[in-house]
PDB file of N, CA and C in Angstrom:
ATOM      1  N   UNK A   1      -1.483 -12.036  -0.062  1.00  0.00           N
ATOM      2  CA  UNK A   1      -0.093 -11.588   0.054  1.00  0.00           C
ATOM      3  C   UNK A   1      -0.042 -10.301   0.867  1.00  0.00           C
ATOM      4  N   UNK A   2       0.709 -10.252   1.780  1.00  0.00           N
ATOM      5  CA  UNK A   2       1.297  -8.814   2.403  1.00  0.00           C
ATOM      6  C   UNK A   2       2.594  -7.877   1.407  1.00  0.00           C
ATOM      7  N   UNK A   3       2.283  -6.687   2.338  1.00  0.00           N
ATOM      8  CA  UNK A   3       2.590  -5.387   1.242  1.00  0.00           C
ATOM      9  C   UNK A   3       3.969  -4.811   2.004  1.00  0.00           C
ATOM     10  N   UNK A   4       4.294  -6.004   2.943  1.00  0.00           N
ATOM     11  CA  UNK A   4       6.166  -5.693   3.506  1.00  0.00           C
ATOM     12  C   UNK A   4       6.801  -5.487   2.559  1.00  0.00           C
ATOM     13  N   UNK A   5       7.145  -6.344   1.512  1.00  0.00           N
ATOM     14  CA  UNK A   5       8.131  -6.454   0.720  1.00  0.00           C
ATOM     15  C   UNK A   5       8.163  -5.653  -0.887  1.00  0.00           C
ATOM     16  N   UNK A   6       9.408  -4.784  -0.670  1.00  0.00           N
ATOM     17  CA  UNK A   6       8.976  -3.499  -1.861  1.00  0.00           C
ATOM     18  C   UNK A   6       8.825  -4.186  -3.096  1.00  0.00           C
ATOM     19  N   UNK A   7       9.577  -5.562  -3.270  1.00  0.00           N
ATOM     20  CA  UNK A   7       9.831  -6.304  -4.772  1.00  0.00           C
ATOM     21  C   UNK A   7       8.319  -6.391  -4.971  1.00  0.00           C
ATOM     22  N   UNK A   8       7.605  -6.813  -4.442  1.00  0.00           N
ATOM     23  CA  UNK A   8       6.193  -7.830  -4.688  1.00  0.00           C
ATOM     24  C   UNK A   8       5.212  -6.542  -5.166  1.00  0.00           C
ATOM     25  N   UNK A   9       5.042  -4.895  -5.116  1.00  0.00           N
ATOM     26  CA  UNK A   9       4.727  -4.408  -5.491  1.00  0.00           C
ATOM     27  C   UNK A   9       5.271  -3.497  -6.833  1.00  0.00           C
ATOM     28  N   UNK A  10       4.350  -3.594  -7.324  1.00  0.00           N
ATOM     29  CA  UNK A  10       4.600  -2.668  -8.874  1.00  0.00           C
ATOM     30  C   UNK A  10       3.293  -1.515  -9.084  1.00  0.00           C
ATOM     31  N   UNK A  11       3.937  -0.753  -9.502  1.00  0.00           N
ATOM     32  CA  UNK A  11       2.749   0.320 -10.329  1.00  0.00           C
ATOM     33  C   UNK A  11       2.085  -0.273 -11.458  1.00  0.00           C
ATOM     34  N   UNK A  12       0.318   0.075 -10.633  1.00  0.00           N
ATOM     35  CA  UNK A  12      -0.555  -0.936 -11.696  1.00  0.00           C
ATOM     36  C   UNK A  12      -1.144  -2.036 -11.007  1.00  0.00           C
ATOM     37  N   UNK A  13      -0.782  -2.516 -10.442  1.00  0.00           N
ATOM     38  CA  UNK A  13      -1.155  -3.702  -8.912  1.00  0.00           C
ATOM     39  C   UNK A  13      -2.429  -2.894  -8.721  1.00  0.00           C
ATOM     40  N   UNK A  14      -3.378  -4.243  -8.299  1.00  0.00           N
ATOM     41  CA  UNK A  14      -4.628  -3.591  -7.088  1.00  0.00           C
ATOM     42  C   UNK A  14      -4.237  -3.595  -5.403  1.00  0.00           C
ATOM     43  N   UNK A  15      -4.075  -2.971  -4.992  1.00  0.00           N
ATOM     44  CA  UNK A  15      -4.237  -3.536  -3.325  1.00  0.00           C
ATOM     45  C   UNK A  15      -4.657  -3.086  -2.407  1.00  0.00           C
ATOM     46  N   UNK A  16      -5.160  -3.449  -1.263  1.00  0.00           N
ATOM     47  CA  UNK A  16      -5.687  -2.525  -0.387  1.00  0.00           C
ATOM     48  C   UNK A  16      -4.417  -1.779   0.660  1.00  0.00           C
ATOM     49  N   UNK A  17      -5.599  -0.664   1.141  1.00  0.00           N
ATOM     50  CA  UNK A  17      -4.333   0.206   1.917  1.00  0.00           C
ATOM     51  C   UNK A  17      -5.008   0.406   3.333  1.00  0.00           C
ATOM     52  N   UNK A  18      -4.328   0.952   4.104  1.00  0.00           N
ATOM     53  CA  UNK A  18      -4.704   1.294   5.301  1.00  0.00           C
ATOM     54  C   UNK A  18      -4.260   2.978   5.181  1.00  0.00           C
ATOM     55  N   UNK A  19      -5.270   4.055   5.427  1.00  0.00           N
ATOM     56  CA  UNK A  19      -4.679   5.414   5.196  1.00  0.00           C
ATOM     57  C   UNK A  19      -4.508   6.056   6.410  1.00  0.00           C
ATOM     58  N   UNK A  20      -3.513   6.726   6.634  1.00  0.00           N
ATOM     59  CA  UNK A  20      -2.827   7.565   8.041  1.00  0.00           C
ATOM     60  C   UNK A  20      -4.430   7.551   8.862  1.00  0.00           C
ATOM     61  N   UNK A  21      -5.190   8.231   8.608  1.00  0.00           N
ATOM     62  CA  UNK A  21      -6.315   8.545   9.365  1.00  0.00           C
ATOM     63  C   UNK A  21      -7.335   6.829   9.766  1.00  0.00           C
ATOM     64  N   UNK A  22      -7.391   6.301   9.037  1.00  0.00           N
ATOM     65  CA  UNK A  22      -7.427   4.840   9.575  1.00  0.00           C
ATOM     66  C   UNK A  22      -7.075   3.954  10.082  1.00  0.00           C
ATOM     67  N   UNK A  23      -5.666   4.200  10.730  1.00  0.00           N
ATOM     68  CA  UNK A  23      -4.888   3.421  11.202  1.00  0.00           C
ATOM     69  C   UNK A  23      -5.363   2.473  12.738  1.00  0.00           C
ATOM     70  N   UNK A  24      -6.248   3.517  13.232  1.00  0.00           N
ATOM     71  CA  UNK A  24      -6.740   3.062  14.465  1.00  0.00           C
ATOM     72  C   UNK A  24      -7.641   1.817  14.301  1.00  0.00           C
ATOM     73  N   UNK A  25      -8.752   2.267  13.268  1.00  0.00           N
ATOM     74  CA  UNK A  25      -9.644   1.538  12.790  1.00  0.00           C
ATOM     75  C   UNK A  25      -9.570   0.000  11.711  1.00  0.00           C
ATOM     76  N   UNK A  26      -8.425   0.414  11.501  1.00  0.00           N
ATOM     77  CA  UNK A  26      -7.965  -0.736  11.053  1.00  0.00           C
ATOM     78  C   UNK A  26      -8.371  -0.980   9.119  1.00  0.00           C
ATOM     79  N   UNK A  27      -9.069   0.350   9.163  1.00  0.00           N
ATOM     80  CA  UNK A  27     -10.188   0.224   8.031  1.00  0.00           C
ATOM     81  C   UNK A  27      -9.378   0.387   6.562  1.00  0.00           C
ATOM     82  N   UNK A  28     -10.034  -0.287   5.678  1.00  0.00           N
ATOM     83  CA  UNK A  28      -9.035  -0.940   4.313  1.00  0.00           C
ATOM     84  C   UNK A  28      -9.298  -0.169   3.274  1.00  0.00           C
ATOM     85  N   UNK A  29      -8.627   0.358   2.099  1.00  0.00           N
ATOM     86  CA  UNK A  29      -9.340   1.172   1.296  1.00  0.00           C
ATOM     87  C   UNK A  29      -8.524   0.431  -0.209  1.00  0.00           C
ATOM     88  N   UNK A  30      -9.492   0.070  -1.024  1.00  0.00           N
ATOM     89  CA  UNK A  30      -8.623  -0.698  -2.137  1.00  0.00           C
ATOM     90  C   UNK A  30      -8.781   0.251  -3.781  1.00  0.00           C
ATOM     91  N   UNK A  31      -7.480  -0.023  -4.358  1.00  0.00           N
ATOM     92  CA  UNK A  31      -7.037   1.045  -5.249  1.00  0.00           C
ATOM     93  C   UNK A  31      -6.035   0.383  -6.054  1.00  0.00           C
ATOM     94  N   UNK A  32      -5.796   1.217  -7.053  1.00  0.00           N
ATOM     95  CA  UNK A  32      -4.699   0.852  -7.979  1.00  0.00           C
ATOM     96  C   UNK A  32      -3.226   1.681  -7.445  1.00  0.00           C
ATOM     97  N   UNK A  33      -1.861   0.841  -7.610  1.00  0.00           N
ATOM     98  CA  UNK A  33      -0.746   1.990  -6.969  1.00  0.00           C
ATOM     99  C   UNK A  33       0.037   2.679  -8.258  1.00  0.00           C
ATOM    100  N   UNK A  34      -0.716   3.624  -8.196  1.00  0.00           N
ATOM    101  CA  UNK A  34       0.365   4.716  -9.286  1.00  0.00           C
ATOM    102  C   UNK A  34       1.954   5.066  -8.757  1.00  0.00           C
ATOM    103  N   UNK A  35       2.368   4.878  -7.368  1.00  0.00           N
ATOM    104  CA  UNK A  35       3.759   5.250  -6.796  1.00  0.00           C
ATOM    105  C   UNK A  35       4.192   4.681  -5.583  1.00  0.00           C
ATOM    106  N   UNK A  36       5.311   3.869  -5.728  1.00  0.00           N
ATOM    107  CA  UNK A  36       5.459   3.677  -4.383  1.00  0.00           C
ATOM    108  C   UNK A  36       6.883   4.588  -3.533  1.00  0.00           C
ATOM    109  N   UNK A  37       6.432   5.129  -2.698  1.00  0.00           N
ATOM    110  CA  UNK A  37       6.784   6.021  -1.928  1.00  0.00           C
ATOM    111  C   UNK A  37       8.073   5.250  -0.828  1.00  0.00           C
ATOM    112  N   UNK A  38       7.862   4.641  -0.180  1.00  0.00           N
ATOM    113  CA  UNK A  38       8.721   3.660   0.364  1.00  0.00           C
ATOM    114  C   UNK A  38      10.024   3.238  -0.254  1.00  0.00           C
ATOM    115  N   UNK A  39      11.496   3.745  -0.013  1.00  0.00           N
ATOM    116  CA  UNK A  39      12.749   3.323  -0.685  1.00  0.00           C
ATOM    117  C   UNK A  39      13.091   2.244  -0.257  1.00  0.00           C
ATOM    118  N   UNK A  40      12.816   1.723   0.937  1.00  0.00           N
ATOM    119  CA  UNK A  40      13.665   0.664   1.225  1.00  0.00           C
ATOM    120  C   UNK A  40      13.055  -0.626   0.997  1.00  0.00           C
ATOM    121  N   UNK A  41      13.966  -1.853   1.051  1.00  0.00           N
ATOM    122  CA  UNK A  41      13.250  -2.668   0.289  1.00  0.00           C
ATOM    123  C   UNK A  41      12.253  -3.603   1.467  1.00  0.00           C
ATOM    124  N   UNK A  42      11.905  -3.409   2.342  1.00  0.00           N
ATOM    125  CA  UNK A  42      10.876  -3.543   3.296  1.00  0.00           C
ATOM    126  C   UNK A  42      10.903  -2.634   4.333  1.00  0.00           C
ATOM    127  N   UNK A  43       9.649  -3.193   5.113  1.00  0.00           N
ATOM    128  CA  UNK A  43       9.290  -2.008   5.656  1.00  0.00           C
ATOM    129  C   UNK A  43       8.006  -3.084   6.839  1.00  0.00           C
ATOM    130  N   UNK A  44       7.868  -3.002   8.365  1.00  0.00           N
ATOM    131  CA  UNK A  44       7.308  -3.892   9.245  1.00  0.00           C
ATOM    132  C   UNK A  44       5.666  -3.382   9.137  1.00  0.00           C
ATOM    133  N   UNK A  45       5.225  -2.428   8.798  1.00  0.00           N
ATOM    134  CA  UNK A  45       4.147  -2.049   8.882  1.00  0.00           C
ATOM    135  C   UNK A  45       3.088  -1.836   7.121  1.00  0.00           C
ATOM    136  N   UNK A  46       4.067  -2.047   6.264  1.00  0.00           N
ATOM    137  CA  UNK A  46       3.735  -2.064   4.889  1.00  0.00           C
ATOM    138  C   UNK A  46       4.592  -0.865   3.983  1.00  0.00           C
ATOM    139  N   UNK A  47       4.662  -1.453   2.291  1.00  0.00           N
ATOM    140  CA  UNK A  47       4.943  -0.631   1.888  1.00  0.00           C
ATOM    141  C   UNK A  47       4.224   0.948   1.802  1.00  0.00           C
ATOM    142  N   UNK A  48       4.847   1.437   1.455  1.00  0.00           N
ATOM    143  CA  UNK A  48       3.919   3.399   1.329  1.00  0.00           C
ATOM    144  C   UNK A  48       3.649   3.523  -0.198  1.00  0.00           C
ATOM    145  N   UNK A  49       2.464   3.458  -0.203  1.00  0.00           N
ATOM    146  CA  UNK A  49       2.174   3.848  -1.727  1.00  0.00           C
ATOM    147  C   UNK A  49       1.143   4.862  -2.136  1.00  0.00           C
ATOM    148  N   UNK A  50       1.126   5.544  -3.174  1.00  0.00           N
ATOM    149  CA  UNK A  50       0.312   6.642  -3.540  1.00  0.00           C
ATOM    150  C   UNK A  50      -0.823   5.590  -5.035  1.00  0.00           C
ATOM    151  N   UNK A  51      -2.092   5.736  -4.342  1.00  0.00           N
ATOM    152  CA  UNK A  51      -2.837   4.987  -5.383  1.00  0.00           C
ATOM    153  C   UNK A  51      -3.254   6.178  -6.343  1.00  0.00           C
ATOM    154  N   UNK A  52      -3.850   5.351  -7.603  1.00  0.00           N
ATOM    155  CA  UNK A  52      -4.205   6.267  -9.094  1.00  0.00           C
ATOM    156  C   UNK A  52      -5.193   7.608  -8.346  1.00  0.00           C
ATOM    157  N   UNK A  53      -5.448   7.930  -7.594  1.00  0.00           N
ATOM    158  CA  UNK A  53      -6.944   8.699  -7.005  1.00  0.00           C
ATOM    159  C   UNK A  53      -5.981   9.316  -6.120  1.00  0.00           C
ATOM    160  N   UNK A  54      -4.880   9.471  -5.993  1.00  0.00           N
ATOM    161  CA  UNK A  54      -4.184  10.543  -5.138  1.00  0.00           C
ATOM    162  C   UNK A  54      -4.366   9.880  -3.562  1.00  0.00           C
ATOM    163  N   UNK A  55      -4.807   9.037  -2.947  1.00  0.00           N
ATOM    164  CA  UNK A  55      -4.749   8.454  -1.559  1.00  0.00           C
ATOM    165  C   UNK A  55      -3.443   7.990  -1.479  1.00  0.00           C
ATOM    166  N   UNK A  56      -2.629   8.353  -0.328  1.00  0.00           N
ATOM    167  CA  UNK A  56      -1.508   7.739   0.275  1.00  0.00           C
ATOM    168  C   UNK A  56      -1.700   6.773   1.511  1.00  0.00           C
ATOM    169  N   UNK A  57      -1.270   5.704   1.089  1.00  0.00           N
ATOM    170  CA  UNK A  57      -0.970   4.713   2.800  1.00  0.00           C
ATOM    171  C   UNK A  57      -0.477   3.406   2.830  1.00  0.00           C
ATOM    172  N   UNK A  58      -0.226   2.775   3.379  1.00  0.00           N
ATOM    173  CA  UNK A  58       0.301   2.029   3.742  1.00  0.00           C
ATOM    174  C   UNK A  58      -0.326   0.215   3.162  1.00  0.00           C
ATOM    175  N   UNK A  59       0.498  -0.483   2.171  1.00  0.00           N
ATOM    176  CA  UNK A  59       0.101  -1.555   1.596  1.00  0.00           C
ATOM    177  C   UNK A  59      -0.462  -2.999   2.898  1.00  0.00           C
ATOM    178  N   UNK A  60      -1.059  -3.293   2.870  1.00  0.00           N
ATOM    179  CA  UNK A  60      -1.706  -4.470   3.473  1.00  0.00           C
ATOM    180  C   UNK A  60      -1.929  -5.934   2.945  1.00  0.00           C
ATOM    181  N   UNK A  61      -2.555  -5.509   1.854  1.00  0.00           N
ATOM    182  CA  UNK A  61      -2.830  -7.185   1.120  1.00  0.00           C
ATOM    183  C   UNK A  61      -3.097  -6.325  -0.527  1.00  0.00           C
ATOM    184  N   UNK A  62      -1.922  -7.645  -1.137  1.00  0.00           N
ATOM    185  CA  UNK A  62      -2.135  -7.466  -2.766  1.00  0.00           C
ATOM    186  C   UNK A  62      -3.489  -8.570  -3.346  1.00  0.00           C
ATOM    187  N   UNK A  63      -4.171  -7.724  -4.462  1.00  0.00           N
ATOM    188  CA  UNK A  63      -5.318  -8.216  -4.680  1.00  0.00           C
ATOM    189  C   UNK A  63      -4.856  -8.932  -5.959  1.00  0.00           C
ATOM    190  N   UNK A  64      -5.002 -10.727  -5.917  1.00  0.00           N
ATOM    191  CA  UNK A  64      -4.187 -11.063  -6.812  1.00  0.00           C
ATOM    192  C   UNK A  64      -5.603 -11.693  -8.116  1.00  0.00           C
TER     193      UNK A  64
END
């Protein structure tokens, strides 16, 4: 699953992220989301979420 759509994420979910400084690299970092940061209810590049470990970035794929 992709991390466009704000409904499909909840606090507590696993998913991976892509973080500001990785963006180039494409490189994935997977976590639990303590917050999602993102108001609107999508978003073309992923939702914005803050995982349990304080990392912020951008949702990619929910780990189901």
């Amino acid at each position: 699953m992709n991390g466009q759509q704000r409904s499909t994420i909840t606090p507590g979910i696993e998913v991976d992220i892509v973080l500001k400084q990785d963006q180039r690299s494409g490189k994935l970092t997977r976590g639990i989301v303590k917050d999602l940061l993102t108001k609107s209810p999508s978003h073309p590049h992923g939702i914005k979420v803050r995982l349990t470990d304080g990392q912020v970035g951008r949702v990619k794929n929910i780990i189901t």
